[in-house]
C-alpha atoms as a PDB file:
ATOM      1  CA  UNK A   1     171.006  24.895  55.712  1.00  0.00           C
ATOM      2  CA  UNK A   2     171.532  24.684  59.240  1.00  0.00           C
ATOM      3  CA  UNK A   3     169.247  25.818  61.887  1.00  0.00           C
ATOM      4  CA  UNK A   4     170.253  27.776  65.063  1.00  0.00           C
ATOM      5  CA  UNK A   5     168.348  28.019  67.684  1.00  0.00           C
ATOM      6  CA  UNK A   6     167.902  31.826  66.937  1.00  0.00           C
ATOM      7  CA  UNK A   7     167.478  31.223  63.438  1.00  0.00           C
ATOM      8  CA  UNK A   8     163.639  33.174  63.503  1.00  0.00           C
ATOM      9  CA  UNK A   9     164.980  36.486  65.575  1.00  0.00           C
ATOM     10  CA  UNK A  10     166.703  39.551  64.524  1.00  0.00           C
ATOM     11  CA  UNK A  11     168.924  39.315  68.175  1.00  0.00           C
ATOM     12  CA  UNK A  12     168.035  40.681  71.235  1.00  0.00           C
ATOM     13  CA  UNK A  13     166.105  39.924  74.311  1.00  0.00           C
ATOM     14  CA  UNK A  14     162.553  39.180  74.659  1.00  0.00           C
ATOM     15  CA  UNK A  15     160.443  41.157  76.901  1.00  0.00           C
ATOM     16  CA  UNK A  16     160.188  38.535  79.712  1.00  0.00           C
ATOM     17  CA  UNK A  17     163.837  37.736  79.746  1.00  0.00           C
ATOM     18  CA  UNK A  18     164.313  41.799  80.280  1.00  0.00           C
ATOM     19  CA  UNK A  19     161.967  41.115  83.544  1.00  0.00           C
ATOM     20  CA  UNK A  20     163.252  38.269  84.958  1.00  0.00           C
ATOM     21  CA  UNK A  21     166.580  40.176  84.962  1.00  0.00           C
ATOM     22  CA  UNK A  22     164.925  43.794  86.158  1.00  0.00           C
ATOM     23  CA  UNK A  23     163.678  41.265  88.957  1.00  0.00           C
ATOM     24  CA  UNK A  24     166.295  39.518  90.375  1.00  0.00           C
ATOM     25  CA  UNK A  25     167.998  42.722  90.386  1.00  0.00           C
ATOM     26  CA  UNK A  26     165.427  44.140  92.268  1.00  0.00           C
ATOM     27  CA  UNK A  27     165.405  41.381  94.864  1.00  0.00           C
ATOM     28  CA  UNK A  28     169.293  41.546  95.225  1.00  0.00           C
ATOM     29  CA  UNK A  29     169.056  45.592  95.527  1.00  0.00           C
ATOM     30  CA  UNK A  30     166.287  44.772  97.923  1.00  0.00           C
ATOM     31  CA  UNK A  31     168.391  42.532 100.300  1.00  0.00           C
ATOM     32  CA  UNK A  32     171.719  44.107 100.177  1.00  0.00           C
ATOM     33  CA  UNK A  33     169.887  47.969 101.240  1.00  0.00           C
ATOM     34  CA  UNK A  34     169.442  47.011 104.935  1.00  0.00           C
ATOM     35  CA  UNK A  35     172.784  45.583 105.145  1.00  0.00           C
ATOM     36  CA  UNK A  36     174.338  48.307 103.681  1.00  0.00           C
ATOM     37  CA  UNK A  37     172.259  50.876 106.017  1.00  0.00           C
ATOM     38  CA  UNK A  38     173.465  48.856 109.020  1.00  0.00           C
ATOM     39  CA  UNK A  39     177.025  48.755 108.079  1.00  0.00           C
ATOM     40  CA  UNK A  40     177.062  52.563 107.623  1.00  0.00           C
ATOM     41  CA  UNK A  41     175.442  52.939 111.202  1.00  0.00           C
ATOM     42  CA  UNK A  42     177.875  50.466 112.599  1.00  0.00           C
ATOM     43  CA  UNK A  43     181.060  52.166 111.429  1.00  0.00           C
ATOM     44  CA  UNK A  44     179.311  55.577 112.585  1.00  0.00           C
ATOM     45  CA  UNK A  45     179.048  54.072 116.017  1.00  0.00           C
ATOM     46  CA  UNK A  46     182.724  52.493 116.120  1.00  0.00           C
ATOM     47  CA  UNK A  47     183.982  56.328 114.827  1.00  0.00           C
ATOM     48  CA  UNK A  48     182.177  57.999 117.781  1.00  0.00           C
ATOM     49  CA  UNK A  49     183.547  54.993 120.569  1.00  0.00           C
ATOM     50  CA  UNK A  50     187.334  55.754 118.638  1.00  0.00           C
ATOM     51  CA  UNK A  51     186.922  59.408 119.145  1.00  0.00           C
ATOM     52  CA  UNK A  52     185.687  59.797 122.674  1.00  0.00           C
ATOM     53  CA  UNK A  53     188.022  56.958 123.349  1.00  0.00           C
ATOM     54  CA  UNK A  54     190.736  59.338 121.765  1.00  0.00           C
ATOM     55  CA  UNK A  55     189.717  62.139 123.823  1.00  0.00           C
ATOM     56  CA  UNK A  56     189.678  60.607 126.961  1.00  0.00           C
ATOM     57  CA  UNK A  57     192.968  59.538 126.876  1.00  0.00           C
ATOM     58  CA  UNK A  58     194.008  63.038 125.754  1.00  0.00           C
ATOM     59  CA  UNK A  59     191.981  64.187 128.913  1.00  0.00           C
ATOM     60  CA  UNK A  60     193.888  61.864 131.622  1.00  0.00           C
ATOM     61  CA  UNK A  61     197.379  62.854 129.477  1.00  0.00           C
ATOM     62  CA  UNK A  62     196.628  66.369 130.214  1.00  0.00           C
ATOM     63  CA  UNK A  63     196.117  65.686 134.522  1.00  0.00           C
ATOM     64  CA  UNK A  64     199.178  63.540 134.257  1.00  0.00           C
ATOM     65  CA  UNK A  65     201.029  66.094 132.489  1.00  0.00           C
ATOM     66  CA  UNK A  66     199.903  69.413 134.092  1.00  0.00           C
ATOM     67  CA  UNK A  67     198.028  67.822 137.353  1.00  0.00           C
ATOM     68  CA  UNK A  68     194.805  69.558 136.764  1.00  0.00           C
ATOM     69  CA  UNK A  69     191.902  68.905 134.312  1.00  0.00           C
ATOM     70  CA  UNK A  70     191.657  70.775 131.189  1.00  0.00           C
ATOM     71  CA  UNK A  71     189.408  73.983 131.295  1.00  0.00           C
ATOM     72  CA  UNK A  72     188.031  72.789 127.788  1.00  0.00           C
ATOM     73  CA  UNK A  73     188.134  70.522 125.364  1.00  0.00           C
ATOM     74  CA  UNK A  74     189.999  73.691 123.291  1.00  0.00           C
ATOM     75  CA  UNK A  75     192.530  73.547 125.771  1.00  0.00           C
ATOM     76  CA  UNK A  76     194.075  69.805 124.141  1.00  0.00           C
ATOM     77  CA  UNK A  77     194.182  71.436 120.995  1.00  0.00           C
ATOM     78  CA  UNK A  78     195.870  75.107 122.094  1.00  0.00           C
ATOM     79  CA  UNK A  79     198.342  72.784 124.163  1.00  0.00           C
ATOM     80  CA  UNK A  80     199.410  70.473 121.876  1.00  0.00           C
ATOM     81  CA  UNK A  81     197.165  67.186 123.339  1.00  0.00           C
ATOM     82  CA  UNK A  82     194.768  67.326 119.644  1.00  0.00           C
ATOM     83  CA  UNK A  83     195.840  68.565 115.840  1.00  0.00           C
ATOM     84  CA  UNK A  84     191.814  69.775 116.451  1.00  0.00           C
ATOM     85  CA  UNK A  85     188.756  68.291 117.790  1.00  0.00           C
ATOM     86  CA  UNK A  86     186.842  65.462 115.832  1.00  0.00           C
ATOM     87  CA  UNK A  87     183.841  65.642 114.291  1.00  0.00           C
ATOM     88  CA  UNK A  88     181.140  64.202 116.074  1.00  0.00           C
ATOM     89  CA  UNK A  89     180.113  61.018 113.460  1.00  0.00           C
ATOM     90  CA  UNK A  90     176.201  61.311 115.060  1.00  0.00           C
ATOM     91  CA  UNK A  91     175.871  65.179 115.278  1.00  0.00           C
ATOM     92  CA  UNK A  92     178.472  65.872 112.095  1.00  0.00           C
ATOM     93  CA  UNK A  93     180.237  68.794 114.260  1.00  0.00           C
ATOM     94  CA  UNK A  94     183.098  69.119 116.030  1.00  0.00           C
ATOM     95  CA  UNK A  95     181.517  71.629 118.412  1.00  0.00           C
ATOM     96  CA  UNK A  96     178.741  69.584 120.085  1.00  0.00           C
ATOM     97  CA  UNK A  97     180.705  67.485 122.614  1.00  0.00           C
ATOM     98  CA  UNK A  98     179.148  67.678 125.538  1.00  0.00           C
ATOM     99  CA  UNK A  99     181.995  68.570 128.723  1.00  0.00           C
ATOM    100  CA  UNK A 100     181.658  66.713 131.693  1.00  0.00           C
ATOM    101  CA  UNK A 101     183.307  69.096 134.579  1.00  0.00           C
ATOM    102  CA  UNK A 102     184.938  67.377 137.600  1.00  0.00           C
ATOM    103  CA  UNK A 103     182.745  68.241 140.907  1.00  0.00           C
ATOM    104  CA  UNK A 104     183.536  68.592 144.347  1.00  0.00           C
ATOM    105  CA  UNK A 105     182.854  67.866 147.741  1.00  0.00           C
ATOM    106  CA  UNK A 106     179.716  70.119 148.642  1.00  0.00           C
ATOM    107  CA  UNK A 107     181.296  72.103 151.740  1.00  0.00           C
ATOM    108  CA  UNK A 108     183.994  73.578 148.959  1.00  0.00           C
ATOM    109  CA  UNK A 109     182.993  76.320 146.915  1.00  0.00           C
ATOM    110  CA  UNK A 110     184.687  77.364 143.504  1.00  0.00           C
ATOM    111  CA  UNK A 111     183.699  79.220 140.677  1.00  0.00           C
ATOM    112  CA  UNK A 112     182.040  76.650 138.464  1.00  0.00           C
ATOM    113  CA  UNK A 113     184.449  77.568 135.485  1.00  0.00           C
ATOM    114  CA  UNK A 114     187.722  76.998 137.433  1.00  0.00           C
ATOM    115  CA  UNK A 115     186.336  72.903 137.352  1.00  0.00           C
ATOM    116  CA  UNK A 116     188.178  70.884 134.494  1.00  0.00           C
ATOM    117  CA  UNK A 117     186.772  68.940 131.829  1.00  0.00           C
ATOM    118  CA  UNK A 118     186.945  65.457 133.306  1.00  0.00           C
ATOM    119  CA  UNK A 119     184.748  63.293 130.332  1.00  0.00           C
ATOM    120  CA  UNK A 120     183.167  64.115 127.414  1.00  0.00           C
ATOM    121  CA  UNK A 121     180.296  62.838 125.254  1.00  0.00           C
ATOM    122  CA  UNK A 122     178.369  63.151 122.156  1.00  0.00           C
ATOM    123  CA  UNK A 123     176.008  66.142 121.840  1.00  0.00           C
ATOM    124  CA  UNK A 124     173.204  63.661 120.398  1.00  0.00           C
ATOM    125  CA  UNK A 125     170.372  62.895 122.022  1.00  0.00           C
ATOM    126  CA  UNK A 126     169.466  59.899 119.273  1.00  0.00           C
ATOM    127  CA  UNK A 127     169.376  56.837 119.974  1.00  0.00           C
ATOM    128  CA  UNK A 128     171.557  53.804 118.683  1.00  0.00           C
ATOM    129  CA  UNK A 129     169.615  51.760 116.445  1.00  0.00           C
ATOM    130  CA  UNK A 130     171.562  48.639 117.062  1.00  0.00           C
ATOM    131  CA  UNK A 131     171.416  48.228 120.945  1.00  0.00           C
ATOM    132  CA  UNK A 132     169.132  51.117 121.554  1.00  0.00           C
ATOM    133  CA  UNK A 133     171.405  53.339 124.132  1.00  0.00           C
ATOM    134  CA  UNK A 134     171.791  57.070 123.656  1.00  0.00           C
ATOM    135  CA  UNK A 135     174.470  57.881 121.992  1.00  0.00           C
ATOM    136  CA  UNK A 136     174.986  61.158 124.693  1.00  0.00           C
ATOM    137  CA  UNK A 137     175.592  57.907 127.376  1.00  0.00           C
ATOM    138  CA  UNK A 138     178.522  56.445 126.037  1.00  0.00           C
END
């Protein structure tokens, strides 16, 4: 009769070979985590550049067009400049943008909400953990 080299064993694994394999897994699982944590903040941080980017453009479209800022960021989406306003990737809302209102020369006086919305940036006050810059700075 000929011998295999499982000829003593019903089949299966031993208890060290399950380990060894529980391990390795672990220490894959282990190194792939932080990589996969960075990733997702990195494509947060390139939606929230795209978006403001986005809106900004929408912004000088609407002086071009109508040769006055926009009274809100609302105002692109009633006239046609935005389908609707993007979600914030940081804050997850579309209503936290923070409106940056054009200013003038001290000696002129107007009612503050007669100013246009000249910029806009994120409502978050976190920081970025890649380069360390507030994300409400951009």
């Amino acid at each position: 009769m000929r011998k295999t080299w499982r000829s003593g064993r019903n089949g299966g694994f031993t208890l060290i070979e399950m380990v060894i394999v529980f391990a390795l897994i672990g220490i894959l699982v282990g190194l792939g985590l932080p990589q996969y944590k960075y990733s997702l903040v990195k494509a947060r941080e390139a939606v929230l550049r795209e978006n403001l980017f986005q809106i900004r453009k929408q912004i000088d479209l609407y002086y071009q067009d109508k040769g006055k800022y926009p009274a809100s960021l609302q105002a692109l989406v009633q006239d046609g400049y935005l389908r609707s306003l993007p979600v914030d990737p940081v804050t997850k809302s579309p209503t936290t943008w923070e409106e940056v209102r054009e200013t003038l020369p001290p000696d002129e006086y107007v009612m503050p909400e007669t100013l246009g919305v000249v910029d806009v940036k994120s409502g978050s006050d976190q920081k970025s953990p890649i380069d360390g810059t507030v994300y409400n700075t951009w």
